[in-house]
C-alpha atoms as a PDB file:
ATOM      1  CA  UNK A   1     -67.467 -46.745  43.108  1.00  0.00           C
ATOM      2  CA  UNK A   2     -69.787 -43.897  44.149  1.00  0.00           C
ATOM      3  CA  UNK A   3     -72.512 -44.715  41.384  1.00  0.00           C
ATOM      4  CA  UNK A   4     -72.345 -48.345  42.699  1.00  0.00           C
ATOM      5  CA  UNK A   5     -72.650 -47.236  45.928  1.00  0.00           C
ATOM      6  CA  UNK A   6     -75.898 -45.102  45.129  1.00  0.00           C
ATOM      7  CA  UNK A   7     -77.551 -47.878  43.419  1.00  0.00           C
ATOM      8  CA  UNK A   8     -76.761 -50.339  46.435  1.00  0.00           C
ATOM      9  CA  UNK A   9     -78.366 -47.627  48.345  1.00  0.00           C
ATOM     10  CA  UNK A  10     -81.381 -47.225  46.330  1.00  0.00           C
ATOM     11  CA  UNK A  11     -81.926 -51.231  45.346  1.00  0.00           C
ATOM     12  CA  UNK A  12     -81.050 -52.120  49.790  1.00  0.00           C
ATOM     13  CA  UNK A  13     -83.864 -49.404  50.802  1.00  0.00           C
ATOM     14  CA  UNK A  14     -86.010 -50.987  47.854  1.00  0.00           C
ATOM     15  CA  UNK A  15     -85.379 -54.750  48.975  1.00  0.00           C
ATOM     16  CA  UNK A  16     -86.096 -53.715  52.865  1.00  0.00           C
ATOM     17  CA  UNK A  17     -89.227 -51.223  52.221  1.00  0.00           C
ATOM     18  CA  UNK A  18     -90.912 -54.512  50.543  1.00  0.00           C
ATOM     19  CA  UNK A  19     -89.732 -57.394  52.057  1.00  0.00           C
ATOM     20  CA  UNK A  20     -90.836 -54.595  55.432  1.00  0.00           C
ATOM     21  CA  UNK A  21     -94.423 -54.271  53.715  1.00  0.00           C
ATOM     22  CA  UNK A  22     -94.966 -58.534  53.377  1.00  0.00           C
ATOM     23  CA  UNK A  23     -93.484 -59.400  56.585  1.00  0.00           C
ATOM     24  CA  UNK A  24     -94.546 -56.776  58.762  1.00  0.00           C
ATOM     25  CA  UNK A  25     -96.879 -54.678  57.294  1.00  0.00           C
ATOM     26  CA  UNK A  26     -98.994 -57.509  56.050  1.00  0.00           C
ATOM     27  CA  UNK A  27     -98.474 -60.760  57.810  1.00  0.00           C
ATOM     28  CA  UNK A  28     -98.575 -59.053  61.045  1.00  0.00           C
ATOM     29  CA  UNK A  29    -101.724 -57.305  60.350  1.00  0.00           C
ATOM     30  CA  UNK A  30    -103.173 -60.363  59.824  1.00  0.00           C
ATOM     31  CA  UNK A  31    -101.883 -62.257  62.403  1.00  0.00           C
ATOM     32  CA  UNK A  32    -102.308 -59.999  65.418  1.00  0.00           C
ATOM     33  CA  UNK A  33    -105.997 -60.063  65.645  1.00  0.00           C
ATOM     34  CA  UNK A  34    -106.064 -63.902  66.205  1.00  0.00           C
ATOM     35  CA  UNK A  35    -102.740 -64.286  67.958  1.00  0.00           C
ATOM     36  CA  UNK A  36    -100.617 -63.203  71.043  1.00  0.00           C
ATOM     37  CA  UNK A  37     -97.795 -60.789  70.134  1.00  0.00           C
ATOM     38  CA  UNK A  38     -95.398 -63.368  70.849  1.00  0.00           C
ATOM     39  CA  UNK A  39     -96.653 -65.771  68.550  1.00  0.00           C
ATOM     40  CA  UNK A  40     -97.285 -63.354  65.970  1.00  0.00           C
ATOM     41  CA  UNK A  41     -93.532 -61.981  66.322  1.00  0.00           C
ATOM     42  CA  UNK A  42     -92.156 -65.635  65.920  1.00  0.00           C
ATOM     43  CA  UNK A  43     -94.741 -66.932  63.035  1.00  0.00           C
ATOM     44  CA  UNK A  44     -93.157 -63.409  61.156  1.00  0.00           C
ATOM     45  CA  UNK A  45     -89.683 -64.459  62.167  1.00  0.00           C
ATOM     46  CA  UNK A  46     -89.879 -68.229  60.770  1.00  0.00           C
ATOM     47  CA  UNK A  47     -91.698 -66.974  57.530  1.00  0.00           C
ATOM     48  CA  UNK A  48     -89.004 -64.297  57.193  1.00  0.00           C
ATOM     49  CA  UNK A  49     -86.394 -66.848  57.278  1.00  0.00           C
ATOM     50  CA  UNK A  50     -88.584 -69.534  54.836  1.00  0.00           C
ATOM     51  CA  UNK A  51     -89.064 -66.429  52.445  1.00  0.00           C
ATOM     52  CA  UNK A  52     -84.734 -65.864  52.609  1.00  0.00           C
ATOM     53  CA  UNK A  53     -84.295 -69.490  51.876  1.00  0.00           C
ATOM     54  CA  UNK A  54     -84.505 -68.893  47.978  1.00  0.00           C
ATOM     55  CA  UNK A  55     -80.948 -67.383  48.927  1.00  0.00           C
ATOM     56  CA  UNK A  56     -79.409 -70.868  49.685  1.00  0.00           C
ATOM     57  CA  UNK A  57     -75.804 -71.244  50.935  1.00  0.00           C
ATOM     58  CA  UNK A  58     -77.281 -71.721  54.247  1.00  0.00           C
ATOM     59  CA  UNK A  59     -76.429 -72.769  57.484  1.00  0.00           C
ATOM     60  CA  UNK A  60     -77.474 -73.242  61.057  1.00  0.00           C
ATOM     61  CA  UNK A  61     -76.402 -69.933  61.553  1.00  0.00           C
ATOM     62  CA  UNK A  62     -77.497 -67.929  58.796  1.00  0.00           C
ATOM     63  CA  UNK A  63     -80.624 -69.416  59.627  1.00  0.00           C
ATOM     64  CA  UNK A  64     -80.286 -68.297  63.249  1.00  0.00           C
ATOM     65  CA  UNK A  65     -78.771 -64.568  62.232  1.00  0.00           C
ATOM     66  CA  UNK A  66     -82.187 -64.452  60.153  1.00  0.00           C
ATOM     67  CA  UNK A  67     -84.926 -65.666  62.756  1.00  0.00           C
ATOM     68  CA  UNK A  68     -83.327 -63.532  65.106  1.00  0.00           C
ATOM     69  CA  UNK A  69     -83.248 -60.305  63.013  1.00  0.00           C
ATOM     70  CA  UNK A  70     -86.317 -61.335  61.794  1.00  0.00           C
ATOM     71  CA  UNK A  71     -87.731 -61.630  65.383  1.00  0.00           C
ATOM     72  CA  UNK A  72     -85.819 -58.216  66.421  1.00  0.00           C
ATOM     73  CA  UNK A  73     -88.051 -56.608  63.244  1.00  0.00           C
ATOM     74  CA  UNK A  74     -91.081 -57.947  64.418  1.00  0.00           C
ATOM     75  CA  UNK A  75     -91.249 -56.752  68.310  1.00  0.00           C
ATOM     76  CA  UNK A  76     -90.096 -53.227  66.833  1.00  0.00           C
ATOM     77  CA  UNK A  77     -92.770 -52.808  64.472  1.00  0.00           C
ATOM     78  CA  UNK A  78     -95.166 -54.613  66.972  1.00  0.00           C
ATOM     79  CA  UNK A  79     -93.832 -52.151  69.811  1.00  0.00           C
ATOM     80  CA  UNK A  80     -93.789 -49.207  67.551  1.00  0.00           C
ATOM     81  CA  UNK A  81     -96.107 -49.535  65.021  1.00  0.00           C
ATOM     82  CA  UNK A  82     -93.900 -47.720  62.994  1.00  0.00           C
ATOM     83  CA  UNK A  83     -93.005 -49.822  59.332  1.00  0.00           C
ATOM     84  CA  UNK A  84     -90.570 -46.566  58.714  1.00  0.00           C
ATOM     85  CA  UNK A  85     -88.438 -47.208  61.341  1.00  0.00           C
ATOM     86  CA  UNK A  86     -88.419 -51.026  60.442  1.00  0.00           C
ATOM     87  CA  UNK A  87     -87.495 -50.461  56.837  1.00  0.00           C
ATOM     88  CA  UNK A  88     -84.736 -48.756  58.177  1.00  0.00           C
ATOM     89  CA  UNK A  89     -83.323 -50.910  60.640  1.00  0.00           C
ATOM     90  CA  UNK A  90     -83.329 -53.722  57.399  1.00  0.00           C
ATOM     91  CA  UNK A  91     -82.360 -51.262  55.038  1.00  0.00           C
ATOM     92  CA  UNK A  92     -79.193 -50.132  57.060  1.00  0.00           C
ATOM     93  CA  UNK A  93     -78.602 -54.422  57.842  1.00  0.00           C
ATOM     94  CA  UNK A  94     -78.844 -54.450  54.040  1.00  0.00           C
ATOM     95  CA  UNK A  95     -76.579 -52.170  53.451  1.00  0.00           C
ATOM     96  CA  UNK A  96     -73.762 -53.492  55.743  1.00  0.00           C
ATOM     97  CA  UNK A  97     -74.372 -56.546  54.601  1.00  0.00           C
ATOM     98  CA  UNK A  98     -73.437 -55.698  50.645  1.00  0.00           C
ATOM     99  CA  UNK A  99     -71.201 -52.966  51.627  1.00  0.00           C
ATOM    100  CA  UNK A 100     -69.044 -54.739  53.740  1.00  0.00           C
ATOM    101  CA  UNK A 101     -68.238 -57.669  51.488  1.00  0.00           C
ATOM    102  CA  UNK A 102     -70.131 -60.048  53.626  1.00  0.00           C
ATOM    103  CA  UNK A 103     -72.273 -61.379  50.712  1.00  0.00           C
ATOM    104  CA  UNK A 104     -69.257 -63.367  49.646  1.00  0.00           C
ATOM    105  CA  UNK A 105     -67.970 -60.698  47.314  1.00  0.00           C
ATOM    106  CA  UNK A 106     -70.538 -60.482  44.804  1.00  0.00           C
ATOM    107  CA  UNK A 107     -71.125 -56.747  45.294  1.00  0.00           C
ATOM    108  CA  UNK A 108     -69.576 -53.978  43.108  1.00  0.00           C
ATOM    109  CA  UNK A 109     -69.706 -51.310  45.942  1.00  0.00           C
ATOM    110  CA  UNK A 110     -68.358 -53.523  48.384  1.00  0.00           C
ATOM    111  CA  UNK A 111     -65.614 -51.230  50.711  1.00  0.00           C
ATOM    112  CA  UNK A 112     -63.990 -54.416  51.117  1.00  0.00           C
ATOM    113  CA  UNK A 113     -62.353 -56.818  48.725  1.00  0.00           C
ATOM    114  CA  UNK A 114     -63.282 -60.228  49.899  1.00  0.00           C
ATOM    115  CA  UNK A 115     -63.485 -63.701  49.369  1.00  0.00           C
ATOM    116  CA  UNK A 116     -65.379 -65.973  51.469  1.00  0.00           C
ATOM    117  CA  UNK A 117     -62.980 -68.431  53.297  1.00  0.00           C
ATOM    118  CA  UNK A 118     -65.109 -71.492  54.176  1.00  0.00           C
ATOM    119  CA  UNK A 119     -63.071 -71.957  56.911  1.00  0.00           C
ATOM    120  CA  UNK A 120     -64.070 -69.358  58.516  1.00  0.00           C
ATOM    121  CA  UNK A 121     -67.770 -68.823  57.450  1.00  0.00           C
ATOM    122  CA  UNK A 122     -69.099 -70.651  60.330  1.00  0.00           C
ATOM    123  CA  UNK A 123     -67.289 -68.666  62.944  1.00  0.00           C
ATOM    124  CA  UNK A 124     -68.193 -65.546  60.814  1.00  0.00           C
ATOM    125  CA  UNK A 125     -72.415 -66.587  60.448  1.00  0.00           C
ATOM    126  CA  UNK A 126     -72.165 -67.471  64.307  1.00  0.00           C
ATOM    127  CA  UNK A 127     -71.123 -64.195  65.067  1.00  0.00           C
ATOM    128  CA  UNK A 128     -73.708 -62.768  62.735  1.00  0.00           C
ATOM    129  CA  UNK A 129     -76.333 -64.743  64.252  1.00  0.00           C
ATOM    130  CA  UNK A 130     -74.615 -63.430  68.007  1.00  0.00           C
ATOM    131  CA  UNK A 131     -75.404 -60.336  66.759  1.00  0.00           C
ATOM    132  CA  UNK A 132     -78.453 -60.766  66.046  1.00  0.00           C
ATOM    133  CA  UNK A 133     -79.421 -62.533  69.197  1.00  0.00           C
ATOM    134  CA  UNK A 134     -78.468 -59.545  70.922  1.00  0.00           C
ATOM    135  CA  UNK A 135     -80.187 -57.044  68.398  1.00  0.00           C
ATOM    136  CA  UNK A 136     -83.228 -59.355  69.808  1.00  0.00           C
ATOM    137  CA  UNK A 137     -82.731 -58.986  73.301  1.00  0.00           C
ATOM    138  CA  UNK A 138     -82.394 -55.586  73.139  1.00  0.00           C
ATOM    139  CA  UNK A 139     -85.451 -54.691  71.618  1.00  0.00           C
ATOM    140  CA  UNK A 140     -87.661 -57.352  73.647  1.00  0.00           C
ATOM    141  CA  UNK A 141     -86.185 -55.412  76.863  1.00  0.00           C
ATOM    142  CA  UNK A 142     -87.028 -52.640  75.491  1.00  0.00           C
ATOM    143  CA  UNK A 143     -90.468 -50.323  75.819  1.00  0.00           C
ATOM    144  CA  UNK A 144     -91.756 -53.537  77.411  1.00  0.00           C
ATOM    145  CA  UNK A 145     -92.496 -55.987  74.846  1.00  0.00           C
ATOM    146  CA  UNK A 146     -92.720 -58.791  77.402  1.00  0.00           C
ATOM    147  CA  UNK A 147     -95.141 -56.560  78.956  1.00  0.00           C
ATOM    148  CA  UNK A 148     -97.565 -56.598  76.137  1.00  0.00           C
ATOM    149  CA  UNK A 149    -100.485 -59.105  75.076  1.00  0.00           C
ATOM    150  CA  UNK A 150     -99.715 -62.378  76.143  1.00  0.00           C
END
C-alpha cells in the first residue's frame, strides 16, 4: 500500500502540474489580454470540463463539480498569479479523489474499499459538485475577485 500510495502521489501532482500548465498557465495567458477576468475564468472553466469529458461516466453533476472547481482554479490563479499554488489545490483534489475510493474503486492506494452504488452516485456527484460550488464562492469572495477587471 505505501508504494501505491507514492506513485498516486507522484502520477496526481504530475496530472495537476499539466493539466495546471494548459488550463491556466496557457489558456489564461492568452485569454486575459482580450477578455474580462470573468469571462476568461469561465471560458477556462468550460474548456476544463470539455478537456475531462474523455473521462465519460458523466453526469449533470460531475459536470457541475468540474466547472465549478474548474472556475474556483481559475479566479485563484487569476487573483494570485501563482500556477504553484493552483497545482496544488488540483493536486491535493486529485489526490482525495483516488485516495478516497471516489473514482469508483479503480485505484490500488485507495484507503477505502469501494464500489460505486448507482443509487447513490447522484446524491454523492451532487454533493461533490456542492462542494465545489462553495470552493467557488469562497475564492470569488475572496482578495476581491469581483473587484477586479470587469
Amino acid at each position: 500500500m505505501l508504494i501505491s500510495t507514492v506513485i498516486l502521489l507522484i502520477s496526481t501532482a504530475y496530472i495537476g502540474f499539466s493539466e495546471e500548465i494548459v488550463f491556466r498557465g496557457y489558456l489564461i495567458r492568452i485569454l486575459s489580454p482580450s477578455y474580462s477576468y470573468r469571462v476568461t475564468a469561465v471560458i477556462s472553466a468550460i474548456v476544463f470540463t470539455l478537456g475531462h469529458s474523455v473521462n465519460g461516466g458523466f453526469d449533470v453533476f460531475r459536470i457541475l463539480e468540474l466547472f465549478f472547481v474548474g472556475l474556483a482554479l481559475a479566479i485563484c490563479y487569476l487573483t494570485t498569479r501563482s500556477l504553484w499554488m493552483v497545482t496544488g489545490i488540483h493536486w491535493i483534489w486529485n489526490f482525495t479523489w483516488f485516495y478516497l475510493g471516489a473514482d469508483g474503486g479503480s485505484s490500488s492506494s485507495k484507503i477505502l474499499e469501494t464500489v460505486i452504488n448507482h443509487e447513490v452516485a447522484i446524491p454523492l456527484n451532487l454533493i461533490d459538485a456542492i462542494l465545489a460550488f462553495g470552493l467557488f464562492v469562497l475564492l470569488y469572495s475572496f482578495k476581491g475577485f469581483h473587484t477586479m477587471k470587469a
